[in-house]
Protein backbone atom coordinates (compact mmCIF):
# COMPACT_ATOMS: atom_id res chain seq x y z
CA UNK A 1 12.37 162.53 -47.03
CA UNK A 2 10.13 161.14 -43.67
CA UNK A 3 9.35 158.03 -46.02
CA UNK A 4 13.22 157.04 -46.36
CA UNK A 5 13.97 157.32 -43.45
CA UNK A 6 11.20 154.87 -42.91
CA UNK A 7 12.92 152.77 -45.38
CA UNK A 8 16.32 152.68 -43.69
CA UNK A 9 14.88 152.66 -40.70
CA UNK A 10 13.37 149.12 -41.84
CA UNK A 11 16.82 148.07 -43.60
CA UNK A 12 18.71 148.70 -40.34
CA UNK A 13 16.32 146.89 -38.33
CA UNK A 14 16.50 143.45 -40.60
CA UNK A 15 20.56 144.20 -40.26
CA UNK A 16 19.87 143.94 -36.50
CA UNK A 17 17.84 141.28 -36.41
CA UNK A 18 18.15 138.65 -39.44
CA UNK A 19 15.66 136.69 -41.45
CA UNK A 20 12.79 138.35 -39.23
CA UNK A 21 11.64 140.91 -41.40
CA UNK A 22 7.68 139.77 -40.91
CA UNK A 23 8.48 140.34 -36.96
CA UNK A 24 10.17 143.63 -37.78
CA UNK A 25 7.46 144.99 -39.76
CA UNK A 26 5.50 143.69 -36.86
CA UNK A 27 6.71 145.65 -34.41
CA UNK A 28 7.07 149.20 -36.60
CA UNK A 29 2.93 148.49 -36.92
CA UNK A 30 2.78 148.76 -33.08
CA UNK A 31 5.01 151.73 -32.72
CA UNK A 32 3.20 153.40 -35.69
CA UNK A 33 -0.40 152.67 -34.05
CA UNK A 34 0.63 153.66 -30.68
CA UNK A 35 0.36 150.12 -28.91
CA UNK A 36 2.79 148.03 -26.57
CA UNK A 37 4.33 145.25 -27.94
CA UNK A 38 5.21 142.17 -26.22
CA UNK A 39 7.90 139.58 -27.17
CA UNK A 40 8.23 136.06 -26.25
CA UNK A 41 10.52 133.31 -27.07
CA UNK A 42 13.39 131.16 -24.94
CA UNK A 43 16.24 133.00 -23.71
CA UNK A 44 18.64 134.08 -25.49
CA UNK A 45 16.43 134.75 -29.31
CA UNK A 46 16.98 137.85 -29.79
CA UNK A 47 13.98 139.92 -27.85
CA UNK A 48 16.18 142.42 -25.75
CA UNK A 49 18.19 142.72 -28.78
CA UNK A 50 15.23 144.01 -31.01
CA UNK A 51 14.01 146.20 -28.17
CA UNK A 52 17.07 148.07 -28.11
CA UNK A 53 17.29 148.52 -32.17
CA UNK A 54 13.63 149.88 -31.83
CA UNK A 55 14.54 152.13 -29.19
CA UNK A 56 17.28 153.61 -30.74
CA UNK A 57 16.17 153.78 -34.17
CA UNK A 58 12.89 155.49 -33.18
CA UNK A 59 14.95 158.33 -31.69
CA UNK A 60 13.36 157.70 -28.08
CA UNK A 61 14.40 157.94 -24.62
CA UNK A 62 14.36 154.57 -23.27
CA UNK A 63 15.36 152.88 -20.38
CA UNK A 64 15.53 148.84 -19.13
CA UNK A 65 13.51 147.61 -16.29
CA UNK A 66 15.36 143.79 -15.18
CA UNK A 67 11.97 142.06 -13.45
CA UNK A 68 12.83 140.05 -10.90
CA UNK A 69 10.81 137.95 -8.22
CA UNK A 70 11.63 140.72 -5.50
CA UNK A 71 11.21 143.86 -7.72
CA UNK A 72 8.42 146.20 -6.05
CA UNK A 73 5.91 148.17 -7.88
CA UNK A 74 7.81 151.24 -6.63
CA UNK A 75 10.82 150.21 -7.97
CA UNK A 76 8.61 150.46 -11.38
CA UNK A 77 6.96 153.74 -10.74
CA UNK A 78 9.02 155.48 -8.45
CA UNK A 79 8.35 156.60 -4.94
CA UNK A 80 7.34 159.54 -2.51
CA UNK A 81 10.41 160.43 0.59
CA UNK A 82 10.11 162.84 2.94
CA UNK A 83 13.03 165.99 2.63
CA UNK A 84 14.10 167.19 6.15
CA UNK A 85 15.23 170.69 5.04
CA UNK A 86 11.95 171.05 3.48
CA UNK A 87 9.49 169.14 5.72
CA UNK A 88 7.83 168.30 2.60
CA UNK A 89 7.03 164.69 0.62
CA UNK A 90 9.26 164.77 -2.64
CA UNK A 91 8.21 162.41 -5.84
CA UNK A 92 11.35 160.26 -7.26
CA UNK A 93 10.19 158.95 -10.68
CA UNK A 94 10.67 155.24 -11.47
CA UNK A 95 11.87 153.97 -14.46
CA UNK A 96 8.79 154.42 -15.90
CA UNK A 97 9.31 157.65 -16.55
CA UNK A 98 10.69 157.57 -20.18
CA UNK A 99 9.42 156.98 -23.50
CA UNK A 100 10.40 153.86 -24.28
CA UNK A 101 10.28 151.52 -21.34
CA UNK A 102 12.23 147.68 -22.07
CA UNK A 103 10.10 145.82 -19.35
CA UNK A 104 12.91 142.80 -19.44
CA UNK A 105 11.39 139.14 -18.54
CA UNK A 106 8.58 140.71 -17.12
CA UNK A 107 6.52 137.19 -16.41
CA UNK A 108 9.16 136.61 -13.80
CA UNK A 109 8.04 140.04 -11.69
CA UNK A 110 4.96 138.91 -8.88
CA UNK A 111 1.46 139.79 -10.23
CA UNK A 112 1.30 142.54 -8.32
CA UNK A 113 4.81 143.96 -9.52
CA UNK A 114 3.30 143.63 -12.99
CA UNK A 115 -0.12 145.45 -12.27
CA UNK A 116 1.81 148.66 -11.51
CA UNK A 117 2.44 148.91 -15.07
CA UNK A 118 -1.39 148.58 -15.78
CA UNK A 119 -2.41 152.80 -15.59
CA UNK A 120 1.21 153.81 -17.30
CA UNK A 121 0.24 151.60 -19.81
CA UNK A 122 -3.55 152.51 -20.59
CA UNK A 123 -3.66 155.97 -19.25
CA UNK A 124 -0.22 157.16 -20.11
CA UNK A 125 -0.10 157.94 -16.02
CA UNK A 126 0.84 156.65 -12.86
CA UNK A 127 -0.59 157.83 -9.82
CA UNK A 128 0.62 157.63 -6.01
CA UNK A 129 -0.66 159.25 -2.44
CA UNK A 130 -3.61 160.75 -4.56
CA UNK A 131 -1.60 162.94 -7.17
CA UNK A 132 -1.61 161.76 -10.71
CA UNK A 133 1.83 162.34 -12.82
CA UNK A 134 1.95 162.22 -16.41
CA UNK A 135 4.61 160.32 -18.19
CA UNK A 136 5.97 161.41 -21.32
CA UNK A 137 4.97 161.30 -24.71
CA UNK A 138 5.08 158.76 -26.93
CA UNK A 139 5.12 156.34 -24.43
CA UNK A 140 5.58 152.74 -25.19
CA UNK A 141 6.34 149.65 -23.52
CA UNK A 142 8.43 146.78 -24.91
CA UNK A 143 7.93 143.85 -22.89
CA UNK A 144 9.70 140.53 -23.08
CA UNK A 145 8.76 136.89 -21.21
CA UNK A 146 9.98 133.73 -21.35
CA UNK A 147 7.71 130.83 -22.00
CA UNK A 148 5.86 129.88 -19.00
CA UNK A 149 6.98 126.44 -19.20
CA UNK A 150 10.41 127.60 -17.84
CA UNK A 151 10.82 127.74 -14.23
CA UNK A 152 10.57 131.33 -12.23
CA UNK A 153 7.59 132.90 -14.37
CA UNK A 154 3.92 134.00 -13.27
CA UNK A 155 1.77 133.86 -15.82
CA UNK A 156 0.62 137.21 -17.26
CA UNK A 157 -3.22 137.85 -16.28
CA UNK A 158 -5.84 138.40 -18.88
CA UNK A 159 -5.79 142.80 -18.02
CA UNK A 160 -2.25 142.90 -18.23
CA UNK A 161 -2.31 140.80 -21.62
CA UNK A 162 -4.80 143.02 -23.36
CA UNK A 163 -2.96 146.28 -23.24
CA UNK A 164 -0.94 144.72 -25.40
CA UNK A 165 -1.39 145.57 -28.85
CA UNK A 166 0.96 142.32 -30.07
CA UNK A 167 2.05 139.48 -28.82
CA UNK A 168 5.28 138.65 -31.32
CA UNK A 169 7.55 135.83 -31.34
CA UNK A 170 10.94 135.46 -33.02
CA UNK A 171 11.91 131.90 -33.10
CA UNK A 172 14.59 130.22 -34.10
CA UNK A 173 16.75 132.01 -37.16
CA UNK A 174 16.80 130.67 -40.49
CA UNK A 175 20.11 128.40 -41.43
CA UNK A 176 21.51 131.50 -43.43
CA UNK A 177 21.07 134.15 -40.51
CA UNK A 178 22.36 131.76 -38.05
CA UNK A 179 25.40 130.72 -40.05
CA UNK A 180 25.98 134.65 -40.29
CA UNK A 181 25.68 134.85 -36.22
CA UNK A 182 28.16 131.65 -35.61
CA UNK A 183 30.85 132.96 -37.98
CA UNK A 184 30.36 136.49 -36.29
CA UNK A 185 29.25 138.33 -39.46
CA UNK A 186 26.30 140.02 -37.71
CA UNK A 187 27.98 142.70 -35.27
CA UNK A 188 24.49 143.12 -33.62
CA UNK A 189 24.32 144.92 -31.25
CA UNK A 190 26.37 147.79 -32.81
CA UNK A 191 25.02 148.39 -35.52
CA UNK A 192 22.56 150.92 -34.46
CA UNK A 193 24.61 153.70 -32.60
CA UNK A 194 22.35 156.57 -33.25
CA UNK A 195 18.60 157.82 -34.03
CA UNK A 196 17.04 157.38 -38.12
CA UNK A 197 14.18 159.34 -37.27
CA UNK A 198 13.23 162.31 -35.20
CA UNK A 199 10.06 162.68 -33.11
CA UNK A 200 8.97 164.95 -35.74
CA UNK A 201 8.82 161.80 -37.88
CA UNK A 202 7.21 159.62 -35.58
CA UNK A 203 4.03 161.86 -34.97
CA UNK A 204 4.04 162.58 -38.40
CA UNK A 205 3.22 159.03 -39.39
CA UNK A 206 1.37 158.05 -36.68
CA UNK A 207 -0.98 160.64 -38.16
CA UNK A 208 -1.24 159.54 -41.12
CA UNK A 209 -1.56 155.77 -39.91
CA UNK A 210 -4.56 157.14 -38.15
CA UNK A 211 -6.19 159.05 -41.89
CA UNK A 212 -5.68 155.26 -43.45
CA UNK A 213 -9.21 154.51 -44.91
CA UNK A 214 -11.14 151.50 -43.77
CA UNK A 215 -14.23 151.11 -45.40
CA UNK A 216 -18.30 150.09 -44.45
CA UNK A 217 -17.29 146.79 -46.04
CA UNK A 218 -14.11 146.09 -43.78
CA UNK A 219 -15.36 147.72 -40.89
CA UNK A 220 -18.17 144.70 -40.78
CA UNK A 221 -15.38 142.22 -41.45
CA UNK A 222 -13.63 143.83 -38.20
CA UNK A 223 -16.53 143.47 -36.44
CA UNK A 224 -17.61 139.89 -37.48
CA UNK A 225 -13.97 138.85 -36.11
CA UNK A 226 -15.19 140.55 -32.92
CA UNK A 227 -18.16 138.80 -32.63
CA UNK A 228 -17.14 135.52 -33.78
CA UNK A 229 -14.88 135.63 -30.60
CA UNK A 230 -17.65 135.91 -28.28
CA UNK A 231 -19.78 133.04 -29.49
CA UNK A 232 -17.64 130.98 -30.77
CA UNK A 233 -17.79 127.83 -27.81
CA UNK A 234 -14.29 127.63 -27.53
CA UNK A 235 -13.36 130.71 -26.49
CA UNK A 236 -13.45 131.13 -22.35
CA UNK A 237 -14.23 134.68 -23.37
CA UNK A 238 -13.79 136.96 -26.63
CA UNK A 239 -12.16 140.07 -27.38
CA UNK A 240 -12.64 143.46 -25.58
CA UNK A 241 -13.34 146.71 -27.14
CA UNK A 242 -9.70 147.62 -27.08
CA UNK A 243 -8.80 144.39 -28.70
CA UNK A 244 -11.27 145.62 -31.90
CA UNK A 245 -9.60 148.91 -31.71
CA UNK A 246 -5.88 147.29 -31.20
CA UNK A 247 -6.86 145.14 -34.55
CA UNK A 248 -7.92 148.19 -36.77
CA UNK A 249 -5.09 150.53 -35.62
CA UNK A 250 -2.48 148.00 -36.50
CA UNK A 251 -4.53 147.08 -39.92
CA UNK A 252 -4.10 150.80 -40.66
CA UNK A 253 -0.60 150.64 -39.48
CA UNK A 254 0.37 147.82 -42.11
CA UNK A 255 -1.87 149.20 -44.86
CA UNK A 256 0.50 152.24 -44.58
CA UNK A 257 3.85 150.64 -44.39
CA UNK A 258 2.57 148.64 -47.74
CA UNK A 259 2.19 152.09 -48.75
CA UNK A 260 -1.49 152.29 -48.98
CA UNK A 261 -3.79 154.44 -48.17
CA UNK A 262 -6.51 151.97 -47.49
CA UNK A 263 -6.82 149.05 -45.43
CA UNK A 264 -7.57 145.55 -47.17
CA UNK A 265 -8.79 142.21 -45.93
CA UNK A 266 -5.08 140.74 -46.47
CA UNK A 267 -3.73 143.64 -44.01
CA UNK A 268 -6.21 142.12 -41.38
CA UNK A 269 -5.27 138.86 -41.53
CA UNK A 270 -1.62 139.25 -41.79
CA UNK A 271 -1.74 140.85 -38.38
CA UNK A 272 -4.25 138.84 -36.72
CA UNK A 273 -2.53 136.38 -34.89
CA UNK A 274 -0.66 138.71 -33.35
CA UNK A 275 -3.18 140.91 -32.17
CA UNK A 276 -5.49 138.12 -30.97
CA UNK A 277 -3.85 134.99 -29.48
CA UNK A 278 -2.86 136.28 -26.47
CA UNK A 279 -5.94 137.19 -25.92
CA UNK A 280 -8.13 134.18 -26.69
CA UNK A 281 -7.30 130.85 -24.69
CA UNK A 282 -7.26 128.55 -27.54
CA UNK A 283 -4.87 127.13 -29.97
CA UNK A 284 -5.07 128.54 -33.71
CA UNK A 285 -7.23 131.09 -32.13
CA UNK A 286 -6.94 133.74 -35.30
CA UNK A 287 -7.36 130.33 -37.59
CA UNK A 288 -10.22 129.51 -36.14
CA UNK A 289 -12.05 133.14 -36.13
CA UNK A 290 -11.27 133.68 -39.89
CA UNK A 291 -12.49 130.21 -40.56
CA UNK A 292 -15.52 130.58 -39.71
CA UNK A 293 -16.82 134.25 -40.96
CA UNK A 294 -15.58 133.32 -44.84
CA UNK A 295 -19.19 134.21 -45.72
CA UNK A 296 -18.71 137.73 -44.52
CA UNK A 297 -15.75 138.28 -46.50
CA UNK A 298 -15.93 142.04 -48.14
């Protein structure tokens, strides 16, 4: 029963969003491995759109955080006021305070707007006048930006980029979807009006995600990536700790939704990119790492 309602869960989604099903599959990796996903693409492609469907589907309370230039990092996290009738400090919760937060444009919120997010999203926490508050669980942050070639964005700095698990971009839909959209086939937005899967369901696969085997043999491959990144001369810098584990949790997470029970070298490279380019300064950066450990190959 959990696995079809895995399967319509997937069907709805590709209802939601057409011709994307490699970017749907995408994203159900990153809510199955526990990471935060962040989309970008031009206005107006569909990111908000897909954030919603994931919300909804996953059965999740969610709520949508508009970053603007002149958003404060309490308006994020919430704030501390002082009660007269109890002469005591009283904690309002921010929007953060939810399981599924839709951080909206968030490249156009100032740098330090977008480093309150930094603890909720590593820690699972956000803490304020010395007292640490817990948000709730599953937590997960959708984030979308625009390109940072369009006016009114900061660009996203390197600590804020690696707690994302993926970096995932839509594009442009294929002539079929798109003819679908402009004769207003496609009722989009409302086609997801309730939850296809319970919380139950949720931890239930995210456990067995986690029992996925990966072997001796791909565990070096995993590890060659990682080192490849930091000697390679065109990489400023490689790939963190938490990038390595970011790239085997969503290898698992694939392997599983193939419906595997072990990881294979094909899982890690389908998710690659997306794990590792907005990480690495370079064009082609996932190219250019599995170009050049072919020998290692298991």
């Amino acid at each position: 029963m959990s696995a079809l309602r895995l399967q319509a869960m997937r069907a709805a989604l590709n209802k939601v969003i057409l011709g994307k099903e490699q970017v749907v599959d995408l994203a159900l990796c990153c809510l199955l491995a526990g990471g935060h996903v962040l989309l970008e693409d031009p206005p107006g492609m569909g990111k908000t759109t897909l954030a919603h469907a994931l919300a909804m589907a996953a059965g999740l309370s969610f709520r949508r955080l508009q970053c603007t230039s002149d958003l404060l990092p309490a308006d994020v996290t919430g704030y501390s006021r002082f009660r007269q009738d109890t002469q005591k400090f009283e904690f309002l919760p921010g929007p953060v305070f939810t399981q599924v937060l839709l951080a909206d444009e968030l490249n156009r919120a100032s740098p330090k707007t977008q480093s309150a997010l930094l603890e909720a999203m590593e820690e699972g926490q956000v803490s304020l006048d010395g007292i640490s508050y817990r948000l709730p669980e599953p937590f997960w942050v959708i984030a979308t930006q625009n390109p940072q070639t369009q006016t009114g964005t900061y660009a996203l700095p390197e600590s804020q980029l690696d707690r994302f698990m993926m970096r995932l971009q839509l594009g442009y839909p294929d002539p079929r979807a798109e003819r679908a959209l402009l004769l207003g086939s496609a009722q989009r937005r409302m086609m997801l009006d309730e939850p296809l899967c319970t919380l139950q369901d949720l931890e239930v696969w995210r456990k067995e995600v986690m029992q996925v085997h990966t072997s001796d043999a791909l565990m070096d491959y995993l590890l060659a990536l990682l080192r490849a990144s930091r000697t390679l001369p065109e990489f400023r810098h490689g790939l963190s700790p938490r990038a390595g584990q970011a790239l085997r949790a969503s290898a698992q997470a694939k392997a599983w939704l193939s419906g595997r029970d072990h990881v294979l070298p094909d899982d890690v490279q389908q998710i690659l990119a997306s794990v590792v380019n907005h990480r690495l300064p370079a064009v082609e950066s996932a190219a250019r790492l599995l170009s050049s450990i072919v020998p290692v190959l298991p």
